[in-house]
Protein backbone atom coordinates (compact mmCIF):
# COMPACT_ATOMS: atom_id res chain seq x y z
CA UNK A 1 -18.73 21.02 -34.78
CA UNK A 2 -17.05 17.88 -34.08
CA UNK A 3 -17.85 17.06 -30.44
CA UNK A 4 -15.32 14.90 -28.14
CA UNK A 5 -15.86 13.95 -24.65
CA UNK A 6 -12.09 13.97 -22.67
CA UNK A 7 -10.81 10.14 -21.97
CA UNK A 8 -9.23 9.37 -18.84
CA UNK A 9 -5.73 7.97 -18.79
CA UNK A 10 -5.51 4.56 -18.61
CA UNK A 11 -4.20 3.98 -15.28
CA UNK A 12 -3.56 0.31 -14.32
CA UNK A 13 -3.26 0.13 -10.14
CA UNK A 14 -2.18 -3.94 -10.25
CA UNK A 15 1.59 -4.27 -9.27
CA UNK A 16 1.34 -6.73 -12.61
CA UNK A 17 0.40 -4.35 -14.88
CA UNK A 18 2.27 -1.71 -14.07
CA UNK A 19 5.94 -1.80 -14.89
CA UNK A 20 4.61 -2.99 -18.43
CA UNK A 21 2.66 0.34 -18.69
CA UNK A 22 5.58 1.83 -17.61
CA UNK A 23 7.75 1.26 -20.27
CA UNK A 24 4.80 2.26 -22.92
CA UNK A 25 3.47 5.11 -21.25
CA UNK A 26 4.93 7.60 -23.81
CA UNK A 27 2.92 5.42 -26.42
CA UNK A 28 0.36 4.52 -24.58
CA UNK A 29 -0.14 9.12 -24.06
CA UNK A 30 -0.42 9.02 -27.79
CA UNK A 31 -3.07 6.33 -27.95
CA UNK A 32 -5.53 7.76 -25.30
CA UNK A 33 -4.85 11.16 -27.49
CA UNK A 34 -6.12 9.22 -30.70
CA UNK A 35 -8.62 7.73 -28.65
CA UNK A 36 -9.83 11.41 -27.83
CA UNK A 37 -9.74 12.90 -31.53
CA UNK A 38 -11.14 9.68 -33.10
CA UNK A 39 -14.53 9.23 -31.16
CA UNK A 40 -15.22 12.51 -32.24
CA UNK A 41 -18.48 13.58 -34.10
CA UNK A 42 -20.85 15.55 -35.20
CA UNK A 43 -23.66 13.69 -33.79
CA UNK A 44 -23.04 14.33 -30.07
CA UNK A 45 -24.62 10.65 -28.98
CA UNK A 46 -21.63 8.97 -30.81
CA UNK A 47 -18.92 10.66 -28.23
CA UNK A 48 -21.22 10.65 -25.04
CA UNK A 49 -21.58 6.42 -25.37
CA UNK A 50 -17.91 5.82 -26.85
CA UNK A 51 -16.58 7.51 -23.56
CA UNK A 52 -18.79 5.90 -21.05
CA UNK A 53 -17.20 2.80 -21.50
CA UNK A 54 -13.44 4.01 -22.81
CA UNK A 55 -13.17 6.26 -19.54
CA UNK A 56 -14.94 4.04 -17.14
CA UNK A 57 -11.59 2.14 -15.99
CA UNK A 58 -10.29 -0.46 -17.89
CA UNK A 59 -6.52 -1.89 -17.93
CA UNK A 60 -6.14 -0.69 -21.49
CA UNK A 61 -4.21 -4.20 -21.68
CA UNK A 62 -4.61 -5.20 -25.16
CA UNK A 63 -3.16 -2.02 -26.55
CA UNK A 64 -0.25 -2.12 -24.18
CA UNK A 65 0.06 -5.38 -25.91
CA UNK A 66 0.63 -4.12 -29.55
CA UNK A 67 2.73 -1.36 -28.19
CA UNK A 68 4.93 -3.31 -25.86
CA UNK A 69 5.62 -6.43 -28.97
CA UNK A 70 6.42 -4.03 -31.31
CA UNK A 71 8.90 -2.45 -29.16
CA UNK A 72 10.01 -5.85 -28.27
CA UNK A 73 10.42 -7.07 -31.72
CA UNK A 74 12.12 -3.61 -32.40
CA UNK A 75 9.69 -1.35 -34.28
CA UNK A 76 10.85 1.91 -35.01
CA UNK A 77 7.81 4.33 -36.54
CA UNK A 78 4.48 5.34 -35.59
CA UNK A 79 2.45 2.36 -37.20
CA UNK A 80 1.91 1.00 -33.38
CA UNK A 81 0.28 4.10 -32.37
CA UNK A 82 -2.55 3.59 -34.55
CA UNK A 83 -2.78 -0.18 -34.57
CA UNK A 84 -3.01 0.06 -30.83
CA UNK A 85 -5.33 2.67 -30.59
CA UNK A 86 -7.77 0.17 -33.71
CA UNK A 87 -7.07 -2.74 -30.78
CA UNK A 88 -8.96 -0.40 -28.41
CA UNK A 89 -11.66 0.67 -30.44
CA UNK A 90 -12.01 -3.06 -31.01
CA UNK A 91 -12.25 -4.70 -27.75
CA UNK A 92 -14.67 -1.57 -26.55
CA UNK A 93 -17.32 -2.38 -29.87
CA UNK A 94 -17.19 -5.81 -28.80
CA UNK A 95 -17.79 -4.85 -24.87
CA UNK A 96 -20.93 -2.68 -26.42
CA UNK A 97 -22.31 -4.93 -28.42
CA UNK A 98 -21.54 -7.87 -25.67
CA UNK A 99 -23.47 -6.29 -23.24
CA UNK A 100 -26.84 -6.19 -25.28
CA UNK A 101 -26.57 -9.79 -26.39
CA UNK A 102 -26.01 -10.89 -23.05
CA UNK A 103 -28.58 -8.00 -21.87
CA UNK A 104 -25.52 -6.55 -18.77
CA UNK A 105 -26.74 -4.15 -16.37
CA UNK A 106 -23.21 -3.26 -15.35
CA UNK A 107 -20.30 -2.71 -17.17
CA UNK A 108 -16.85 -1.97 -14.94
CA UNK A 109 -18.57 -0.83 -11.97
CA UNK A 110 -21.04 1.71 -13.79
CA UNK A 111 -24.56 1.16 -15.67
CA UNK A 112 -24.12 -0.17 -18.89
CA UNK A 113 -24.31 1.68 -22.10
CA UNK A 114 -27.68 -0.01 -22.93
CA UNK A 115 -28.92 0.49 -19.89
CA UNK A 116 -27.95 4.31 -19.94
CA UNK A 117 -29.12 4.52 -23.67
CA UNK A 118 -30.57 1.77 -24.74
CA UNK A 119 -29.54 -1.64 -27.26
CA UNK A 120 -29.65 0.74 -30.53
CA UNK A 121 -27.46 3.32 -29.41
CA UNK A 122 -25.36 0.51 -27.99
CA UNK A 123 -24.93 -1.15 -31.04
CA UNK A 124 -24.53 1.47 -33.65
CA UNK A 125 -21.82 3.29 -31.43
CA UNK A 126 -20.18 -0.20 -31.38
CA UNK A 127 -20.41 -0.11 -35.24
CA UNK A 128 -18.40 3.67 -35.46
CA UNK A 129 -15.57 2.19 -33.27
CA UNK A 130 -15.24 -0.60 -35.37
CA UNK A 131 -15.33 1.58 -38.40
CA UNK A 132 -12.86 4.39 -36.79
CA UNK A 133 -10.57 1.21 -35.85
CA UNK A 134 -10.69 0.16 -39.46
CA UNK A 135 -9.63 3.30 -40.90
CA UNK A 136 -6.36 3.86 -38.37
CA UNK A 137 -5.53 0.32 -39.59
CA UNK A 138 -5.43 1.80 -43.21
CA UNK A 139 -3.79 4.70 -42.30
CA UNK A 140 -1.06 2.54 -40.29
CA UNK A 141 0.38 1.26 -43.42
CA UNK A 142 0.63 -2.34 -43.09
CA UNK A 143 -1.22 -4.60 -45.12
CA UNK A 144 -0.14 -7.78 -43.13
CA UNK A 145 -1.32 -5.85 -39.79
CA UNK A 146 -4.90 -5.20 -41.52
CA UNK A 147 -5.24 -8.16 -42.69
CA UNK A 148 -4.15 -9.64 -39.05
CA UNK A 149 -6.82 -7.56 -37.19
CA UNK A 150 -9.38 -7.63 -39.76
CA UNK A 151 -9.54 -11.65 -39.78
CA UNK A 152 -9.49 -11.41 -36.02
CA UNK A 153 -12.35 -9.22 -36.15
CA UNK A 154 -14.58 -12.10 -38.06
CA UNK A 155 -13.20 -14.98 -35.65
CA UNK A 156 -14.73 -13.17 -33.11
CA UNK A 157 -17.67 -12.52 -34.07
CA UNK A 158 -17.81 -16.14 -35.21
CA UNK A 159 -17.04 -16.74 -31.46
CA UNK A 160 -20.08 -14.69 -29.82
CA UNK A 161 -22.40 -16.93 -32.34
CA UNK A 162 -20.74 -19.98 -31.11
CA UNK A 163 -21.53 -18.83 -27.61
CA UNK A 164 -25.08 -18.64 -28.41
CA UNK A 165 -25.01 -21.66 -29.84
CA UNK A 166 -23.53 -23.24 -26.58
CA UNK A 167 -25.80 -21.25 -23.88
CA UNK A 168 -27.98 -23.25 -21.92
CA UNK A 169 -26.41 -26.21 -23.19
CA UNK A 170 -24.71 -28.59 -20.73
CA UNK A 171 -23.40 -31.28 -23.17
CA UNK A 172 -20.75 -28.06 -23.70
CA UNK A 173 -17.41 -29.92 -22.59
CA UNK A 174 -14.49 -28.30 -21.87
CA UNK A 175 -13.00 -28.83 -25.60
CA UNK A 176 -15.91 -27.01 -27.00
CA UNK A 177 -15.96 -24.56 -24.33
CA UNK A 178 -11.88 -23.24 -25.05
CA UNK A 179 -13.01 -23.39 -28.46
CA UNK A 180 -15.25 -20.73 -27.81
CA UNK A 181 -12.96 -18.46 -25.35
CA UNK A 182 -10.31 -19.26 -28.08
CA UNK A 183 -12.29 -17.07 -30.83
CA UNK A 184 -14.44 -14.50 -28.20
CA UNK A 185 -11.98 -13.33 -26.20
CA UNK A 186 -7.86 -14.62 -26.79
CA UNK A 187 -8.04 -13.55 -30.25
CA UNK A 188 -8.29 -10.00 -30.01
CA UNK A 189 -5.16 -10.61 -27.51
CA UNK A 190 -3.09 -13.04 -30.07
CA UNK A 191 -3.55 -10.61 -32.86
CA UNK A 192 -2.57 -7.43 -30.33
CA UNK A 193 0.40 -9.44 -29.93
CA UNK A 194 1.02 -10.62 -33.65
CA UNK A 195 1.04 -7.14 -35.09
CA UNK A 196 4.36 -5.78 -33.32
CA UNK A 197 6.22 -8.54 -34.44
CA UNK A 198 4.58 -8.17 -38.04
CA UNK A 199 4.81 -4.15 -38.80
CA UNK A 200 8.65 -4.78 -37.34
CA UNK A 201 9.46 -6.77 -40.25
CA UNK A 202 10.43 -10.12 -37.97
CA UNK A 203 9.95 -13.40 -39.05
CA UNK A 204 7.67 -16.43 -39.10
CA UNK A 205 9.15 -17.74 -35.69
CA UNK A 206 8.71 -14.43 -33.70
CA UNK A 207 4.85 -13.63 -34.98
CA UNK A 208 3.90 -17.11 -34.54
CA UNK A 209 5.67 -16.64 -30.56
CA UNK A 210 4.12 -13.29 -29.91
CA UNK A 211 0.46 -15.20 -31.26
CA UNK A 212 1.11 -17.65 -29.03
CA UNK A 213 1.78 -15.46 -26.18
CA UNK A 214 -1.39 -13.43 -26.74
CA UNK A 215 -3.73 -16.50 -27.48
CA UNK A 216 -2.56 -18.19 -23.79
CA UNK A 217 -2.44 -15.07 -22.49
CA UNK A 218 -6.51 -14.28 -23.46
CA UNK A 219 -7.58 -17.94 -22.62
CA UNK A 220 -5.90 -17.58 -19.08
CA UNK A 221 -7.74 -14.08 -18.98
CA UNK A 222 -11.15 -15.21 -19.50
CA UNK A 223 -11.16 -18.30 -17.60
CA UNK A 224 -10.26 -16.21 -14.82
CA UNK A 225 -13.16 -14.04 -15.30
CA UNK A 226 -15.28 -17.12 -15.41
CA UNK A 227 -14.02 -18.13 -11.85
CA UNK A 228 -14.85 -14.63 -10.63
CA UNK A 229 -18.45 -14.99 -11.73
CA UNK A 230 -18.73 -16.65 -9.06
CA UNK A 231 -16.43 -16.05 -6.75
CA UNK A 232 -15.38 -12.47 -6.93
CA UNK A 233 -17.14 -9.82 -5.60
CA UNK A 234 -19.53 -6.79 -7.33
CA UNK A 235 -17.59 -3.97 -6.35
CA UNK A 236 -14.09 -5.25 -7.38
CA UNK A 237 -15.54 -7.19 -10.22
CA UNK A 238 -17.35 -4.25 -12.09
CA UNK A 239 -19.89 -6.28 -12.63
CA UNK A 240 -22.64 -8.32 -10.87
CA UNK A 241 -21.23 -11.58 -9.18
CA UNK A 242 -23.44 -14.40 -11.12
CA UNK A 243 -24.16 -12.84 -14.15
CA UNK A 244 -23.23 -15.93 -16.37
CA UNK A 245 -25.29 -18.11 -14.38
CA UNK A 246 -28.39 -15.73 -14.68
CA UNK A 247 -27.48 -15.71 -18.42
CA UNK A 248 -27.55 -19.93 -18.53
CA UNK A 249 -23.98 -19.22 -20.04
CA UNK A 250 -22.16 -22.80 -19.87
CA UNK A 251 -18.46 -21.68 -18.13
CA UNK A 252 -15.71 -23.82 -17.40
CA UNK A 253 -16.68 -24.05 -13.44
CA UNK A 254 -20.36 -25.14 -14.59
CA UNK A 255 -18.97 -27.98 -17.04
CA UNK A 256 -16.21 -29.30 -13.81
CA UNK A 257 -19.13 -28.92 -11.94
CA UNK A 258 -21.57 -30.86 -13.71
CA UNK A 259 -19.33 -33.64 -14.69
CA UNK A 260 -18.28 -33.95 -11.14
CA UNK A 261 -21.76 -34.22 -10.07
CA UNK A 262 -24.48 -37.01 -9.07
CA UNK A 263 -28.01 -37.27 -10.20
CA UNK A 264 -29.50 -34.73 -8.16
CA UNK A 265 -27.12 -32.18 -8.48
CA UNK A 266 -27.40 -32.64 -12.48
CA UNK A 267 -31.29 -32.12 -11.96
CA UNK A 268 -30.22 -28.70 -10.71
CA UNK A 269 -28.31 -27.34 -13.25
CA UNK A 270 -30.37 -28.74 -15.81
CA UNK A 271 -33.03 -26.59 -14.37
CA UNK A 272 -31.17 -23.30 -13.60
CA UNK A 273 -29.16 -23.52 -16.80
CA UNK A 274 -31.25 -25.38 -19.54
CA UNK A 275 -34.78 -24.56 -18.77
CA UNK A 276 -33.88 -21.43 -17.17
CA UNK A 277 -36.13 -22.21 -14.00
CA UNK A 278 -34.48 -19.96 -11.43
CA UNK A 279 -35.71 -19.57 -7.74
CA UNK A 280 -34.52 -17.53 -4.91
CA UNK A 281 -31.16 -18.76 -3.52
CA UNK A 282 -29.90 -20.57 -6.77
CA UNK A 283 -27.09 -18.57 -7.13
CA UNK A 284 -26.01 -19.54 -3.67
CA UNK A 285 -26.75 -23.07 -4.14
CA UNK A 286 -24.80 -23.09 -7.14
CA UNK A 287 -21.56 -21.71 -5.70
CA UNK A 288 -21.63 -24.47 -3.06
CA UNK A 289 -21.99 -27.26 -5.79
CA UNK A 290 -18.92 -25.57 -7.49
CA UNK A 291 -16.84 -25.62 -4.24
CA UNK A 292 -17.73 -28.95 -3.51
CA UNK A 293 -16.46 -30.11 -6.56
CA UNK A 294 -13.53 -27.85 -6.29
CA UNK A 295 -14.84 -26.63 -9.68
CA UNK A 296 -13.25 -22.85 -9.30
CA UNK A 297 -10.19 -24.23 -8.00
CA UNK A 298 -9.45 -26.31 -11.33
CA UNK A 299 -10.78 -23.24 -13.67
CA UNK A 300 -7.87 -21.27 -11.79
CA UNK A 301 -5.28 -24.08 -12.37
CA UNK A 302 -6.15 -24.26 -15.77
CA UNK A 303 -5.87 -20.63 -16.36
CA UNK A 304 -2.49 -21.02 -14.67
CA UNK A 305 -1.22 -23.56 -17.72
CA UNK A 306 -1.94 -21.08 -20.32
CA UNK A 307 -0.24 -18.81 -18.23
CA UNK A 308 3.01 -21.13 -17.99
CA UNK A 309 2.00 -21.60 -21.96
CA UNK A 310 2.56 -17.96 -22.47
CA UNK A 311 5.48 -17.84 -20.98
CA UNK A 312 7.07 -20.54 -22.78
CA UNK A 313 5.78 -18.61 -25.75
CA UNK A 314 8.24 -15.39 -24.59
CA UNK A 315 11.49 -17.78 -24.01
CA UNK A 316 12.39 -17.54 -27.66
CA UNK A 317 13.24 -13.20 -26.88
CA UNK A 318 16.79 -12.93 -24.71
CA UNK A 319 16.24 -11.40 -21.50
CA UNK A 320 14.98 -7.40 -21.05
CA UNK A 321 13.30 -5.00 -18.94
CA UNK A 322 10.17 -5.39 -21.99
CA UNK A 323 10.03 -9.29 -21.43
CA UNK A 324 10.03 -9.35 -17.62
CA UNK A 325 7.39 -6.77 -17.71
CA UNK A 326 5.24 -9.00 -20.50
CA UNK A 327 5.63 -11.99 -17.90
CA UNK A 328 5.05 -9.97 -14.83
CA UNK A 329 1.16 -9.36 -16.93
CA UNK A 330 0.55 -12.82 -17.74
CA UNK A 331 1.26 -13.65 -13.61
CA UNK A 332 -1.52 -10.77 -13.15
CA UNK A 333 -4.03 -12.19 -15.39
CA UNK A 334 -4.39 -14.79 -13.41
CA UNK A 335 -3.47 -13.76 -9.76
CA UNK A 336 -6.42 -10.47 -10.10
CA UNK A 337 -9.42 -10.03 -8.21
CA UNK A 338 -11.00 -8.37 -10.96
């Protein structure tokens, strides 16, 4: 019997969000419904894990993203459906597989997977969604899209070694650092973004716009998330405040920070972040040295130039409900709380 476990719909409560998933929600029906039938198996594990995460919450953002640029660009079949629905699959593999590198206790408010069911089950479910995501790209029809999502898929993975290679390392500049947030996290957004343009038959100038759009727009996302690390809070943050400093992971508030500092505050974080010597009230001590330095301040103003990057990115498209309601999510990414 092939066993499913219901997905919520996605149901984004930011004023930002929602007129964009608005205008897809009839799409955006059919992907949760493909979402249902394709984490579907036999072995009953597979569906229990793959809807722990899908169902706990999330902004379903980067498949809004393929659906709304393909409507944008003018797409008129199905092939968005599917791609969208491979973007999910996607982003939630990574999210599994993230949180047993990084070894998460909390994913989106809730226990994480490898926490519920430990780092195998973790990763192996992680593997089916990427495999299930492959297969809807095949079945979508377009080559170009496959190959688009398919290279994404190796850049980031090339990103989460590169962030390994950068933890615990504070000679990690801020060049380095984007370089890293560039392949993690904005490339699953630029190639979201790519593929509506691309399985609409447009040409070089709109995929390389709606790229564009998507690889600000992820950048802005993420460094965003990196100010909320530490200055967000658990319950709105789904996740515990300070988790990338427990992790010695080398954000863009810990680089301002430690360029900014003097000799004893460099003696700190070379402590807490290289050698991993951590004492009570670290975390605390930390967030002052960051708001001394006004170190989450600038992480948020340069989240807010990809943001006025991305929308640049949209000026080439004439004015429509679709475009406002792209811009009006790039303004959330970076005004959120969570």
């Amino acid at each position: 019997m092939n066993l499913a476990v219901p997905v919520q719909t996605a149901t984004p409560s930011a004023t930002g969000v929602a007129p964009l998933a608005g205008l897809v929600a009839r799409d955006l029906a059919r992907v949760n419904e493909l979402i249902l039938s394709r984490t579907g198996s036999e072995v009953a594990l597979i569906p229990e894990v793959a809807n722990h995460l899908i169902s706990s919450g999330g902004k379903r953002l980067r498949p809004m993203l393929t659906l709304a640029m393909a409507i944008l660009n003018g797409h008129g079949g199905d092939a968005h459906v599917k791609l969208a629905a491979s973007v999910e699959f996607m982003h939630t593999a990574t999210l599994l597989h993230d949180d047993v590198v990084d070894e998460s206790d909390l994913r989106r408010g809730r226990k994480s997977a490898r926490i519920v069911w430990g780092n195998q089950a973790s990763v192996l479910v992680g593997d089916f969604l990427l495999g299930q995501a492959f297969r809807m790209m095949v079945e979508a029809g377009f080559m170009d899209a496959l190959d688009i999502l398919s290279s994404a898929a190796s850049v980031i993975a090339e990103g989460e070694v590169m962030q390994l290679a950068t933890a615990k390392n504070l000679a990690t500049d801020e060049k380095a650092y984007l370089a890293v947030t560039a392949a993690k996290t904005a490339e699953l957004f630029a190639a979201a973004c790519e593929v509506g343009p691309t399985i609409a038959g447009r040409g070089a100038a709109e995929r390389r716009a709606c790229r564009a759009f998507g690889m600000a727009l992820g950048q802005a996302f993420q460094l965003i998330d990196d100010a909320l690390d530490y200055g967000g809070k658990a319950d709105e943050i789904g996740k515990n405040v300070g988790d990338d400093f427990r992790e010695g992971k080398i954000t863009l508030p810990v680089i301002i920070a430690f360029a900014r500092a003097d000799a004893e505050e460099r003696g700190f974080w070379r402590r807490v972040m290289e050698a991993g010597e951590l004492r009570d009230g670290d975390l605390e001590c930390a967030i002052a040295h960051l708001r001394r330095h006004g170190a989450i301040e600038a992480t948020i103003a340069r989240a807010r130039r990809f943001a006025e990057e991305a929308h640049q990115a949209l000026s080439i498209y004439p004015d429509s409900e679709m475009r406002r309601a792209l811009a009006e999510a790039v303004d959330f990414a970076v005004e959120r709380n969570r």
